[in-house]
N, C-alpha and C. Protein backbone atom coordinates (compact mmCIF):
# COMPACT_ATOMS: atom_id res chain seq x y z
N UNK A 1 -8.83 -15.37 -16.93
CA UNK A 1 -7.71 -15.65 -17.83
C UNK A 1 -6.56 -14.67 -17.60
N UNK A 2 -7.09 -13.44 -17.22
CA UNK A 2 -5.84 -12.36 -17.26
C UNK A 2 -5.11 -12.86 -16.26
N UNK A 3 -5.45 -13.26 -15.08
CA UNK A 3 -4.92 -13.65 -13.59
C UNK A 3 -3.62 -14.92 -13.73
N UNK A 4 -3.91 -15.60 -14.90
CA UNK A 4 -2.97 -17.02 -14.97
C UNK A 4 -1.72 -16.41 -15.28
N UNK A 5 -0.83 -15.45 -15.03
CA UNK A 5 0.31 -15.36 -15.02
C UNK A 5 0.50 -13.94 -14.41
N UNK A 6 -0.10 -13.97 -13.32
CA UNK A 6 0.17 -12.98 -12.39
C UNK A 6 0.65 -13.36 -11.08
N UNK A 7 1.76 -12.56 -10.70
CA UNK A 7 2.80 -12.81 -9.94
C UNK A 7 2.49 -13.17 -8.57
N UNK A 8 2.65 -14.25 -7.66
CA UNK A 8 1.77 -14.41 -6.38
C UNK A 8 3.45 -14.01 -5.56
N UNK A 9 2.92 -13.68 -4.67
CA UNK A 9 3.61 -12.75 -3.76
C UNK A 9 3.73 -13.57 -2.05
N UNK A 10 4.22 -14.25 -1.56
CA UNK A 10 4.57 -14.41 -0.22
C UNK A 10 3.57 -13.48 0.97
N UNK A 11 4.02 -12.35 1.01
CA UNK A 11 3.35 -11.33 2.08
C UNK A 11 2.15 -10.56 1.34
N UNK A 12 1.15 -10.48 2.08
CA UNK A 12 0.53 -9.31 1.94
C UNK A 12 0.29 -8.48 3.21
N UNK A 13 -0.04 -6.78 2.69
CA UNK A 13 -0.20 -5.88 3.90
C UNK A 13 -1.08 -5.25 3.43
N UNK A 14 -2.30 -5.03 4.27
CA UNK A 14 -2.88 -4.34 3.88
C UNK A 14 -2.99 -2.96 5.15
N UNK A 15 -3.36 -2.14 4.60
CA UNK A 15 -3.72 -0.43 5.38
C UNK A 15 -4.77 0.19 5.29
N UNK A 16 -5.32 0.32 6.25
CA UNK A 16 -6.58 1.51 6.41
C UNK A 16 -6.02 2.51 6.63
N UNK A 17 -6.35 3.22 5.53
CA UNK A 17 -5.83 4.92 5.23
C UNK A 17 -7.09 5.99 5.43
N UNK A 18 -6.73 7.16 6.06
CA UNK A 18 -8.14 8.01 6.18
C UNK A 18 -7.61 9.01 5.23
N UNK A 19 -8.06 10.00 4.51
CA UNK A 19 -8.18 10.88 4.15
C UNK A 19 -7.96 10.78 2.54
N UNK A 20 -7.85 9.46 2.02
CA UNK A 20 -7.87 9.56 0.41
C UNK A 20 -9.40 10.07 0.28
N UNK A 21 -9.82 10.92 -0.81
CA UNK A 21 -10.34 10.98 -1.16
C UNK A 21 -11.08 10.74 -3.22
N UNK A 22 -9.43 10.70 -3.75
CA UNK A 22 -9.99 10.73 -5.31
C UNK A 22 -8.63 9.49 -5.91
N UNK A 23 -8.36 9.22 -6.92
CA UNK A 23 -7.81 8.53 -7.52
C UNK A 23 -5.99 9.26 -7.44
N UNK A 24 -6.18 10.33 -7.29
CA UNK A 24 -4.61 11.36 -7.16
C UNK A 24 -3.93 10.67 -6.17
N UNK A 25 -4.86 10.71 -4.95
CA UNK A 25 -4.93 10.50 -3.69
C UNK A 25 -4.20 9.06 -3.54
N UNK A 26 -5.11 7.72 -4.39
CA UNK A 26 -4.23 6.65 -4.31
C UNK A 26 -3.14 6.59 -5.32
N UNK A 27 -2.73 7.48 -6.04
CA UNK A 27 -1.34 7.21 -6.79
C UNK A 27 -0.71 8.37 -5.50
N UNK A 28 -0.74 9.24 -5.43
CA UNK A 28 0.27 9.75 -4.52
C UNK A 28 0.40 8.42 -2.95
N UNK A 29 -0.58 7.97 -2.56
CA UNK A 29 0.46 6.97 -1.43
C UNK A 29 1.07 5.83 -2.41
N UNK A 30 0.19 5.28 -3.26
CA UNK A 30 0.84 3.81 -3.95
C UNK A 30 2.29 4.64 -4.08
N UNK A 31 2.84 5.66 -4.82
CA UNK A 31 3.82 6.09 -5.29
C UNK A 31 4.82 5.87 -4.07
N UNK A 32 4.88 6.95 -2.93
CA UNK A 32 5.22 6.69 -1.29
C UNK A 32 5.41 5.24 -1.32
N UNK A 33 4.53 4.06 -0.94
CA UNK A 33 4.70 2.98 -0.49
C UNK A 33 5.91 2.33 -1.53
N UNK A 34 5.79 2.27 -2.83
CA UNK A 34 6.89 1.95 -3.42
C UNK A 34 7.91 2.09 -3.50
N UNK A 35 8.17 3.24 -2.71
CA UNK A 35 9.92 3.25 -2.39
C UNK A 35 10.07 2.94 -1.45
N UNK A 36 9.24 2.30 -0.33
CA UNK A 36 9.62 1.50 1.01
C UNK A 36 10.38 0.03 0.34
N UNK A 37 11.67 -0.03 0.92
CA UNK A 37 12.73 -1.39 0.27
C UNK A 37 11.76 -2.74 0.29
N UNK A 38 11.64 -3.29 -0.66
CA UNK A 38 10.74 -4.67 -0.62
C UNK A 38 9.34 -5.12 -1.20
N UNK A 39 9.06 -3.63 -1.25
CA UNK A 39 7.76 -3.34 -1.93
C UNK A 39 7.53 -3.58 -3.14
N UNK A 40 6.79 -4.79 -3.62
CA UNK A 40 6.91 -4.77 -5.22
C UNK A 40 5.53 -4.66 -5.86
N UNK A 41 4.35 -4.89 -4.92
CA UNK A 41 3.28 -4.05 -5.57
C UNK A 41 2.52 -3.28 -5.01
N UNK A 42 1.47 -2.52 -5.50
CA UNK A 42 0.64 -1.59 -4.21
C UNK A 42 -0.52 -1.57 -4.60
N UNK A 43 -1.47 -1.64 -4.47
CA UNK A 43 -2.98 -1.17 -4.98
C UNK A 43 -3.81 -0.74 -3.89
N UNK A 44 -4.00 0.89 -3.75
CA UNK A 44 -4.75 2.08 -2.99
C UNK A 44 -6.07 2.32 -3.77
N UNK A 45 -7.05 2.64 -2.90
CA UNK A 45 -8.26 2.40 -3.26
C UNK A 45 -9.18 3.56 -2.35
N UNK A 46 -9.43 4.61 -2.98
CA UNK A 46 -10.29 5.47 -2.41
C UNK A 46 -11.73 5.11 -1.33
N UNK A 47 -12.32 4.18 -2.22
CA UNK A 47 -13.29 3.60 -1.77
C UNK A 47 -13.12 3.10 -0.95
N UNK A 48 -11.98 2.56 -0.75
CA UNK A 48 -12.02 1.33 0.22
C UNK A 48 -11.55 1.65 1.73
N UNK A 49 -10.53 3.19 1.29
CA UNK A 49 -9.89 3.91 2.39
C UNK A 49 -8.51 2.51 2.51
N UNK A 50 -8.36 1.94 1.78
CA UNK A 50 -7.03 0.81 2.14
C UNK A 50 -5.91 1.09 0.80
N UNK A 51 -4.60 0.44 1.16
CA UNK A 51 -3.64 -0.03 0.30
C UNK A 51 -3.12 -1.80 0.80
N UNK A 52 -3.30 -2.10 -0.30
CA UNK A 52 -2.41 -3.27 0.11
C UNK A 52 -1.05 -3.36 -1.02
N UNK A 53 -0.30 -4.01 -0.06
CA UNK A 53 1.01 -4.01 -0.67
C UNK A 53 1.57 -5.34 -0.40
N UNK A 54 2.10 -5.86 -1.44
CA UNK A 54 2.40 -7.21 -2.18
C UNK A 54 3.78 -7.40 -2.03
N UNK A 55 4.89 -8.30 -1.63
CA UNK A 55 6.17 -8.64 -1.23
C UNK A 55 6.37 -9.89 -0.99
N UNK A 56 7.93 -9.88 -1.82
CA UNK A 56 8.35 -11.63 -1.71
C UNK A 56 9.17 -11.85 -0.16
N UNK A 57 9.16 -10.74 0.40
CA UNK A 57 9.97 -10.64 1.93
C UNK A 57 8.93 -10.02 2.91
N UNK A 58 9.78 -10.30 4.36
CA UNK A 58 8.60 -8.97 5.01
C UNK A 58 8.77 -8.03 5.29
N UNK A 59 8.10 -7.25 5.34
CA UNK A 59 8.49 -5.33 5.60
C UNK A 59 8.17 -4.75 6.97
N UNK A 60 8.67 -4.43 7.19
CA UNK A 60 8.78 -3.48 8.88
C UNK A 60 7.54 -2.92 8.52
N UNK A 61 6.42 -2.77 9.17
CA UNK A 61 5.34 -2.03 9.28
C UNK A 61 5.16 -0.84 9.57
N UNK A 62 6.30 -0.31 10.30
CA UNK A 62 6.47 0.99 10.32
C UNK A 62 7.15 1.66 9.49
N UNK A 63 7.59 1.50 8.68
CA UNK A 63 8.34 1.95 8.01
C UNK A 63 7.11 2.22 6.72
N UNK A 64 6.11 1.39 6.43
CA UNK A 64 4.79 1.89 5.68
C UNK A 64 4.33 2.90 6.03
N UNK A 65 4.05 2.65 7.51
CA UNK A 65 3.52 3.77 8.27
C UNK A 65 4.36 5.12 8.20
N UNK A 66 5.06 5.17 8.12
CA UNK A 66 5.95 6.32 8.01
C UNK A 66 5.89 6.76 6.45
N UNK A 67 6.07 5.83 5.58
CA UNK A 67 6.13 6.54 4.06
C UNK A 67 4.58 7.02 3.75
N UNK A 68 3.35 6.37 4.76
CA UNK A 68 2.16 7.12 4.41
C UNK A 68 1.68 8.47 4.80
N UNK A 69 2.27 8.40 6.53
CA UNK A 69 2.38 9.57 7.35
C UNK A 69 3.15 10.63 6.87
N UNK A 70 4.14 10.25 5.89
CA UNK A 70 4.71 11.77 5.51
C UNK A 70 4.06 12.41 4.21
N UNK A 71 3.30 11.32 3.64
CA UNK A 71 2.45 12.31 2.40
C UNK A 71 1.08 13.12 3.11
N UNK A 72 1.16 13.06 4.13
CA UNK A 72 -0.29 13.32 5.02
C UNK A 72 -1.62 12.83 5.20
N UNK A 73 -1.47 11.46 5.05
CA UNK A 73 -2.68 10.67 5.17
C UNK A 73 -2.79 10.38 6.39
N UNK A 74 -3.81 9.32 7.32
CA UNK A 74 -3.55 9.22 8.28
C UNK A 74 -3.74 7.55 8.44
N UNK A 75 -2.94 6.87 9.35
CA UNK A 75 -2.84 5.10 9.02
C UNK A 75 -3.99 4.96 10.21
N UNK A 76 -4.78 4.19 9.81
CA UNK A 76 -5.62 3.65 11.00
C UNK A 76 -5.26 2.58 11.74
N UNK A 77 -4.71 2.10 10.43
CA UNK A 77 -4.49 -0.23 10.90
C UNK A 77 -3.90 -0.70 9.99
N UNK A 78 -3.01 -1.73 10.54
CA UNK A 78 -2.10 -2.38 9.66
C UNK A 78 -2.36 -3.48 9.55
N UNK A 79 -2.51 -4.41 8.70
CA UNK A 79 -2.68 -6.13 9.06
C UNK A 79 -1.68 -6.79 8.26
């Protein structure tokens, strides 16, 4: 029920991230990825070592890569 008016999004991206380790970890990249232009959602996941990020356009992939690489994580893979 919660899902029936949640926003569906065109693109998704997802990222294998190495070095999250705690919940800090995924608000400090979700935070990063959200100021990449286009970005309108993010959900980082310790467990999972991923972020995916949600957009009604598409986003240069490097340019993720770059807003993750400068908080000091490390990108494995982009899809």
């Amino acid at each position: 029920m919660f899902g029936l008016f949640e926003k569906k999004y065109k693109y998704t991206t997802t990222m294998m991230i190495e070095g999250m380790m705690c919940g800090h970890c995924e608000s400090h990249i979700a935070d990063a990825l959200r100021k990449v232009p286009g970005v309108e959602k993010v959900k980082a996941s310790h467990i999972k070592k991923t972020a995916v990020i949600s957009s009604d356009t598409p986003i240069d992939k490097e340019l993720l890569r770059k807003a993750v690489d400068d908080t000091g994580y490390e990108v494995k893979d982009i899809k």
